[in-house]
Protein backbone atom coordinates (compact mmCIF):
# COMPACT_ATOMS: atom_id res chain seq x y z
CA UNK A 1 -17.79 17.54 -23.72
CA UNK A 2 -19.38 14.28 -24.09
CA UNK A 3 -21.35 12.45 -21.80
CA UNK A 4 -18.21 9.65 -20.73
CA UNK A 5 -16.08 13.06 -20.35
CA UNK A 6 -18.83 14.28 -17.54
CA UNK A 7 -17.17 13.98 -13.99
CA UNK A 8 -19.49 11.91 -11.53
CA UNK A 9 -19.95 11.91 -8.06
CA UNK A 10 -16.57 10.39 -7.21
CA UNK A 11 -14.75 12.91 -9.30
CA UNK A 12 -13.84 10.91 -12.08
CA UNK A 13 -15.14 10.82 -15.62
CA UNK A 14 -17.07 7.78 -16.96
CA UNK A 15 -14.22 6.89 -19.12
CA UNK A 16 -11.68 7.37 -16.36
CA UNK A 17 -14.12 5.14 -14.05
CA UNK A 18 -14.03 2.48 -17.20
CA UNK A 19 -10.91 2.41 -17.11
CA UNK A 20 -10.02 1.60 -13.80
CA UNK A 21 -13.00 -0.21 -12.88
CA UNK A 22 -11.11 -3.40 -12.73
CA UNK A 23 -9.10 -1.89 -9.77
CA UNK A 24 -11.83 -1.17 -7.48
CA UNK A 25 -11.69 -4.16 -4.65
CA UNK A 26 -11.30 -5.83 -0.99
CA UNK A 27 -10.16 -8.71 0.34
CA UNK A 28 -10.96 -10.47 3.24
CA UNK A 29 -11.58 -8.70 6.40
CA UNK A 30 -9.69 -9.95 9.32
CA UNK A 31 -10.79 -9.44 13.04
CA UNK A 32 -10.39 -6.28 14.37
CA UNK A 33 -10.31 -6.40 18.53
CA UNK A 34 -9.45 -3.35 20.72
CA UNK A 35 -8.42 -1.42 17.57
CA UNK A 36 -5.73 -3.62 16.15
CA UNK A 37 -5.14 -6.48 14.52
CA UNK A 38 -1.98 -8.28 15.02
CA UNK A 39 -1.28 -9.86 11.55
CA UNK A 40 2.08 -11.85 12.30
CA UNK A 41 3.71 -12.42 15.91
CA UNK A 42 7.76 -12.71 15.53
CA UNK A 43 8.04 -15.74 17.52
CA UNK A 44 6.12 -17.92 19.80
CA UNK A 45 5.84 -16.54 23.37
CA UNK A 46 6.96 -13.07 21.79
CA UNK A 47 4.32 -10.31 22.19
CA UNK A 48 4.42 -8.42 19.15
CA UNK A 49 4.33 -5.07 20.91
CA UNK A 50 8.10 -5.83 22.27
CA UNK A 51 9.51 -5.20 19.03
CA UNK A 52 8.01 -1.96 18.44
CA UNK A 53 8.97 -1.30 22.36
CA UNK A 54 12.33 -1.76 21.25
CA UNK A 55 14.24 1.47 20.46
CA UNK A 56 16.75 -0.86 18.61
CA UNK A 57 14.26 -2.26 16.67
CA UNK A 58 13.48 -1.42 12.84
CA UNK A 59 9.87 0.71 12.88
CA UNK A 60 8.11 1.63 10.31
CA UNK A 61 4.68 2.64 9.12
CA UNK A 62 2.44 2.05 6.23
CA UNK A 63 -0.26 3.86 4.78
CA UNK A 64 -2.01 3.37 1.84
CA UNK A 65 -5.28 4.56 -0.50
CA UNK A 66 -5.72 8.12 0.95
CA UNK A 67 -7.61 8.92 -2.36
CA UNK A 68 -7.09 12.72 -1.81
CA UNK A 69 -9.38 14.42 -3.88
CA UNK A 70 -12.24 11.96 -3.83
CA UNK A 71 -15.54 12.96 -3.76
CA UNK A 72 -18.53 10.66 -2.81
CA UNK A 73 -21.37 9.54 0.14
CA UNK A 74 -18.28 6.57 1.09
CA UNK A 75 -16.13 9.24 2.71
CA UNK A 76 -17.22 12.83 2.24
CA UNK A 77 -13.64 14.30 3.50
CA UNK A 78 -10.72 11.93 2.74
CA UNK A 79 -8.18 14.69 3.77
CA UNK A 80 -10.07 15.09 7.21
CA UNK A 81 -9.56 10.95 7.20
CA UNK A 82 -5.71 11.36 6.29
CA UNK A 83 -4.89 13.39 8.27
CA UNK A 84 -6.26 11.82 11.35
CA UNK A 85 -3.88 9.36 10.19
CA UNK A 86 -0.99 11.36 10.16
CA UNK A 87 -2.01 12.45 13.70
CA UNK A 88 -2.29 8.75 15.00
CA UNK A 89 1.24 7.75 13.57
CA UNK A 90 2.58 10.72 15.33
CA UNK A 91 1.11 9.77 18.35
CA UNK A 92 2.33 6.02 18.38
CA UNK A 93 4.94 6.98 20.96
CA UNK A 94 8.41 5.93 19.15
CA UNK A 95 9.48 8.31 15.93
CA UNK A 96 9.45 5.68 12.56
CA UNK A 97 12.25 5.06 10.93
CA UNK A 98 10.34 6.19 7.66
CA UNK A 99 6.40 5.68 6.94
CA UNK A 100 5.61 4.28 3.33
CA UNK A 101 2.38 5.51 1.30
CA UNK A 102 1.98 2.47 -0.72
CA UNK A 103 -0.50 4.20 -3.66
CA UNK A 104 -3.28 5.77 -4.70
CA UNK A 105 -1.97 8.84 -2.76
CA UNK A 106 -4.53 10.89 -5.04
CA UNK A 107 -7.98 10.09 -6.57
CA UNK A 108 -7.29 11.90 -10.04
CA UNK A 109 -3.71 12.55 -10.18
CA UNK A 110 -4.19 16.49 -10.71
CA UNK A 111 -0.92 18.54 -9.55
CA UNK A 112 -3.28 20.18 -6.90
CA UNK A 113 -4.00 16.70 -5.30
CA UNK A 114 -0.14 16.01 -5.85
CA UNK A 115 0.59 19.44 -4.47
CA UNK A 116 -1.53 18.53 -1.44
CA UNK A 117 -0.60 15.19 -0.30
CA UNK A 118 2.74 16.36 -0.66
CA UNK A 119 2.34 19.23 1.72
CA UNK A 120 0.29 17.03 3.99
CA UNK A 121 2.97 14.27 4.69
CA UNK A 122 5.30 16.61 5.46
CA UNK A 123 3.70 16.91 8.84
CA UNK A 124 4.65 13.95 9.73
CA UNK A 125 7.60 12.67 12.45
CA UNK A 126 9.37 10.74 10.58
CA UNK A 127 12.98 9.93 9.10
CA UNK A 128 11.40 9.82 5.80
CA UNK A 129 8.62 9.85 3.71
CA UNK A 130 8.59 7.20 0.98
CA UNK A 131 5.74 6.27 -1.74
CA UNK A 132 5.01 3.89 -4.68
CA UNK A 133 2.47 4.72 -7.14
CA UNK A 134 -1.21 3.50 -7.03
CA UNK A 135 -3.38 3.49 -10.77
CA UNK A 136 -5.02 6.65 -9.42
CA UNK A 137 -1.77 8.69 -9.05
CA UNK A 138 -1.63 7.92 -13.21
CA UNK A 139 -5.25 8.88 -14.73
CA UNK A 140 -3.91 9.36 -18.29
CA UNK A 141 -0.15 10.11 -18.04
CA UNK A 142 1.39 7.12 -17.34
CA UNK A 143 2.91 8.70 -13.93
CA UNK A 144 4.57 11.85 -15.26
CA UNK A 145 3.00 14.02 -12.54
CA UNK A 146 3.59 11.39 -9.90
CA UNK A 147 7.11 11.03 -10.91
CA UNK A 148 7.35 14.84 -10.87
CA UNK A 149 5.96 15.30 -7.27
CA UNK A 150 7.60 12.19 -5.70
CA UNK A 151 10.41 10.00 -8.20
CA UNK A 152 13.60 12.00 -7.19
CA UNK A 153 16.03 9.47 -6.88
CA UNK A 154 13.99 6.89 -8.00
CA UNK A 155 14.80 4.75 -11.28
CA UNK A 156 12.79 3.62 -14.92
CA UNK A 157 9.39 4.44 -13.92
CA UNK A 158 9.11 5.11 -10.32
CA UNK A 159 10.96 1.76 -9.01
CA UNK A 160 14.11 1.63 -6.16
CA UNK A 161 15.53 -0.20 -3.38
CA UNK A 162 16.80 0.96 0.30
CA UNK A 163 18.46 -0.57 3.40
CA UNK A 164 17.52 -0.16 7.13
CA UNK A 165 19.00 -1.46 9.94
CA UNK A 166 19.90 -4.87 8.47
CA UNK A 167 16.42 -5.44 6.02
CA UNK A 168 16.61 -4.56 2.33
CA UNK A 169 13.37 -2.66 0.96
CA UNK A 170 12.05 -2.83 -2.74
CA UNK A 171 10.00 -0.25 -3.88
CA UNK A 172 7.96 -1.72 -6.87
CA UNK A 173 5.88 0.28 -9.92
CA UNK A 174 2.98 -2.31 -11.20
CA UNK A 175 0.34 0.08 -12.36
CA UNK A 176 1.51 1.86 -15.20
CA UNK A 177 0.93 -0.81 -17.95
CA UNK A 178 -1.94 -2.38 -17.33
CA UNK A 179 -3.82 -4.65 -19.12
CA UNK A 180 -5.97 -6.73 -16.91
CA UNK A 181 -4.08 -7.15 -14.17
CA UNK A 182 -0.94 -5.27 -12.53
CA UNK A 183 2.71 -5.71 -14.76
CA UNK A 184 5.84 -4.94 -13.85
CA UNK A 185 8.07 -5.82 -16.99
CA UNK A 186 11.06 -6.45 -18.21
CA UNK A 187 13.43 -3.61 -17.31
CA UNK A 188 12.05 -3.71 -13.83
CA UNK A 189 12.51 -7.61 -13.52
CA UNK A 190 15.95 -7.27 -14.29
CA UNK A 191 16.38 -4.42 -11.88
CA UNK A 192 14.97 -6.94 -9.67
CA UNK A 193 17.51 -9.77 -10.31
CA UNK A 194 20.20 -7.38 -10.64
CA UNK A 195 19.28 -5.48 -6.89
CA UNK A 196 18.81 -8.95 -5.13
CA UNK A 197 21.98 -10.66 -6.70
CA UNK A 198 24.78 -9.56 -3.93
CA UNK A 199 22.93 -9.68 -0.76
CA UNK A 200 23.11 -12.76 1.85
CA UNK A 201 20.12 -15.10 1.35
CA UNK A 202 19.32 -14.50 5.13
CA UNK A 203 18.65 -10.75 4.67
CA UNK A 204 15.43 -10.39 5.48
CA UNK A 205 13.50 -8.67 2.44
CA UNK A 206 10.04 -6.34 1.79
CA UNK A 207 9.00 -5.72 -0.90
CA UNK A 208 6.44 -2.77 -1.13
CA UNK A 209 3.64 -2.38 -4.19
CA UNK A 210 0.25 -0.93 -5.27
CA UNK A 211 -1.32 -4.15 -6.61
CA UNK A 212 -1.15 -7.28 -5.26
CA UNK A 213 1.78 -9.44 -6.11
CA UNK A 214 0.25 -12.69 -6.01
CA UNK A 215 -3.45 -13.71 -7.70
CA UNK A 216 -5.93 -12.55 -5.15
CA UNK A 217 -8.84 -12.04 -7.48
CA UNK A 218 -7.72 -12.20 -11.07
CA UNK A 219 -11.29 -11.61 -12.26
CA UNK A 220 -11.20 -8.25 -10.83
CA UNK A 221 -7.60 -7.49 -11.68
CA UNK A 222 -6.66 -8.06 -8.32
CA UNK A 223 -2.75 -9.57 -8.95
CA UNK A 224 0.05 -8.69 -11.36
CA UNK A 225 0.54 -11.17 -13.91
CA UNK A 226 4.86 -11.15 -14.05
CA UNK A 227 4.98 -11.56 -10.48
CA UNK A 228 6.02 -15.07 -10.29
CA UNK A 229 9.23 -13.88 -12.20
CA UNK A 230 10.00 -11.21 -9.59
CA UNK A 231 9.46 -13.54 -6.50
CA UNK A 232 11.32 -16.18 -8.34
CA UNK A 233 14.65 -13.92 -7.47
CA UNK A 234 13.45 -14.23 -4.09
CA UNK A 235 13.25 -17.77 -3.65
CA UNK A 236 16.43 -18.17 -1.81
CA UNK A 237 15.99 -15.48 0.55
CA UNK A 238 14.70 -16.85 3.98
CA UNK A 239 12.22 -14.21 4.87
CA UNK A 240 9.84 -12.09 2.50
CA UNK A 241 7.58 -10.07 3.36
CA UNK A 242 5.23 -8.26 0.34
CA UNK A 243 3.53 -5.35 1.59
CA UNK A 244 0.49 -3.80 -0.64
CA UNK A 245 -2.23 -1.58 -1.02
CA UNK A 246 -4.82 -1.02 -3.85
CA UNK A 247 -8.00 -3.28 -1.83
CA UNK A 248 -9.18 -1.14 0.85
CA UNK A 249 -9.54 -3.73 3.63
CA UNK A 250 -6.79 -6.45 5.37
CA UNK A 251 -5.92 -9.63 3.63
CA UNK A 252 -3.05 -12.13 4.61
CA UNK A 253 -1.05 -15.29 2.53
CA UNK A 254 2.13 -17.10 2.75
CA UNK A 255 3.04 -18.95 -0.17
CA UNK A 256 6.65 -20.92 0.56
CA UNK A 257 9.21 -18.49 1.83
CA UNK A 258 6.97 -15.33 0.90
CA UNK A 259 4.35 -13.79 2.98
CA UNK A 260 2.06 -11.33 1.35
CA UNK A 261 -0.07 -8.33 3.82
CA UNK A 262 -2.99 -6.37 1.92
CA UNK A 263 -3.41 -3.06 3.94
CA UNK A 264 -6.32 -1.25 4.99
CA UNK A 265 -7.04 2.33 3.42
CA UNK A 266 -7.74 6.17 4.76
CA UNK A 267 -10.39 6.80 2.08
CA UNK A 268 -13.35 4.14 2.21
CA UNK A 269 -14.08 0.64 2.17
CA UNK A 270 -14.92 -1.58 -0.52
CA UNK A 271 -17.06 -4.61 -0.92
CA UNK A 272 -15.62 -8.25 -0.70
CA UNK A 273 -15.91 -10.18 -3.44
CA UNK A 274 -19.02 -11.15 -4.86
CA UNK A 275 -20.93 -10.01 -2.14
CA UNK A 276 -22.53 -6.47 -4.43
CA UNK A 277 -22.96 -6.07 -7.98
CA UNK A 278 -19.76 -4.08 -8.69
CA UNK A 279 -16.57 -3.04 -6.54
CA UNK A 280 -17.33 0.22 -5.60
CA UNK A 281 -17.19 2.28 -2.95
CA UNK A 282 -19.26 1.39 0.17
CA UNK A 283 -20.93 4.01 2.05
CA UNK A 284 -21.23 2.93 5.83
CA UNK A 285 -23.94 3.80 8.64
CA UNK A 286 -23.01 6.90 10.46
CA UNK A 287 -20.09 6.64 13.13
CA UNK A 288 -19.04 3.37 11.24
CA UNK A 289 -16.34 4.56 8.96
CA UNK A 290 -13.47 5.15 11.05
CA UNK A 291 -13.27 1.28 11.83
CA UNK A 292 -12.69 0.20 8.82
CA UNK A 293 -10.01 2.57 7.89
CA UNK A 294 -6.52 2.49 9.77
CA UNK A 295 -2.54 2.20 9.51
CA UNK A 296 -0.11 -0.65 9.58
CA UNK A 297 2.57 -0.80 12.17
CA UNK A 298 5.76 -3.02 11.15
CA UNK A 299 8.79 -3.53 13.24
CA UNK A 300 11.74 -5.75 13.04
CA UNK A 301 14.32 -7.25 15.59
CA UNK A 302 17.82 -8.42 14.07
CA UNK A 303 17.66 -12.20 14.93
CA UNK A 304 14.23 -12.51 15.09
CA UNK A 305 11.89 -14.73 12.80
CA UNK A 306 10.34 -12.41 10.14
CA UNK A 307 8.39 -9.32 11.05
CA UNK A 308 6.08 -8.34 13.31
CA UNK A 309 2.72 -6.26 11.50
CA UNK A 310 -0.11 -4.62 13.67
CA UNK A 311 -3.00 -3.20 11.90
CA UNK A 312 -4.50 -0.34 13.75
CA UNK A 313 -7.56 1.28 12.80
CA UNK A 314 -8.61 4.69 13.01
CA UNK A 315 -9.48 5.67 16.59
């Protein structure tokens, strides 16, 4: 075994951490007050915590970057951290209509970690459990394992589409081929185009992926370089809403009709950028940890003006 074979103190091998260095990151942290954050409000004079009130109402969770199998001074027990989180969505007080892992489910993508995530979100009280796939869930296999453990009923590489109460979800794959940044390609553009083509333009759309779909930091890889053509099928669509994971900390942008929401993580935080020498993980003072990991909260109200988001960290 060489020395770049050698696993280091976050589990993963120097060439493994090579080559995924470029999708280490954060974004800008918004204010967190009294545990949450609301990202979006509905409409003006409507509280955001009506809609997820609302019985009636589309609710959903995401969660994101639970990095089971991690091993490092930035979170010495990730599964103790995700499943706190399971606990706190099942203790939100309504049952979601599904909850959404949007990547990096595991840190090294071993059938073990697969095997254990797996069994872990099962716990939770929900009307399903759905997941795309994060660069982490496809350390040198291109997703085979992932695909094995959670792709039933999924098409090409990972990728699908749903529909809840009146909103149509896509389900996006943009880690598998990456160069520098995140790339969806051709096959899955066109499932794209072809998925979008018979629906109303005012059907509200979200659109779920790992990596940013918009150029947050493209000199850390943070954005997936085809995106434009996959929003571009979305351009007559009233309300979009692009929901990711991959940088550890909250981050919000509207661009025209779309509006994109970087979610938080149950692993560990990462630096902004430029402010360390690398994007790596951050090791906090003691009893600091828990606020800067947390769950998103998303609900939706037929006739209402897009959707309303509340980022909740973990109590």
């Amino acid at each position: 075994m060489t020395a770049e074979d050698e696993p280091g103190p976050e589990g993963m091998t120097r060439r493994q951490l090579l080559r995924h260095t470029a999708w280490f990151g954060a974004a800008v942290v918004l204010t967190v007050a009294g545990g949450e954050v609301i990202s979006h409000v509905p409409a003006p004079g409507e509280e955001a915590t009506d809609a997820f009130a609302d019985p009636n109402a589309l609710r959903f969770v995401q969660v994101s970057d639970s990095h089971l199998g991690f091993k490092g001074t930035a979170n010495t027990a990730v599964e103790e951290s995700f499943s706190h989180a399971i606990d706190q969505i099942n203790g939100l007080g309504f049952r979601p209509d599904f909850v959404m892992h949007t990547g990096d489910l595991t840190h090294l993508s071993t059938p073990a970690q697969f095997d254990q995530v797996k069994q872990m979100m099962s716990a939770l009280d929900t009307g399903k459990v759905l997941t795309v796939p994060g660069e982490h869930d496809s350390v040198d296999d291109a997703g085979r394992k992932y695909r094995a453990a959670f792709g039933a009923g999924t098409a090409g590489d990972g990728w699908y589409s749903f529909d809840v109460k009146g909103v149509h979800f896509i389900s996006l794959v943009n880690t598998l081929s990456l160069e520098k940044l995140g790339h969806l390609g051709t096959d899955q553009l066109d499932f794209v185009r072809k998925d979008v083509a018979k629906l109303s333009s005012d059907t509200p759309i979200v659109v779920f992926s790992h990596i940013p779909l918009f150029e947050m930091y493209p000199a850390w890889g943070w954005g997936t370089d085809d995106a434009t053509e996959a929003l571009s099928h979305l351009r007559r669509f009233s309300s979009v809403t692009c929901l990711n994971g991959h940088v550890h900390q909250l981050f919000t942008k509207t661009e025209g009709n779309v509006t994109f929401h970087s979610a938080t993580t149950t692993a560990y935080p990462l630096p902004a950028p430029g402010t360390a020498p690398a994007p790596t993980p951050v090791t906090l003072p003691a009893g600091k940890l828990g606020d800067a990991l947390g769950i998103r909260e998303v609900a939706y109200r037929p006739g209402k003006p897009g959707l309303a988001i509340k980022d909740v960290k973990l109590a």
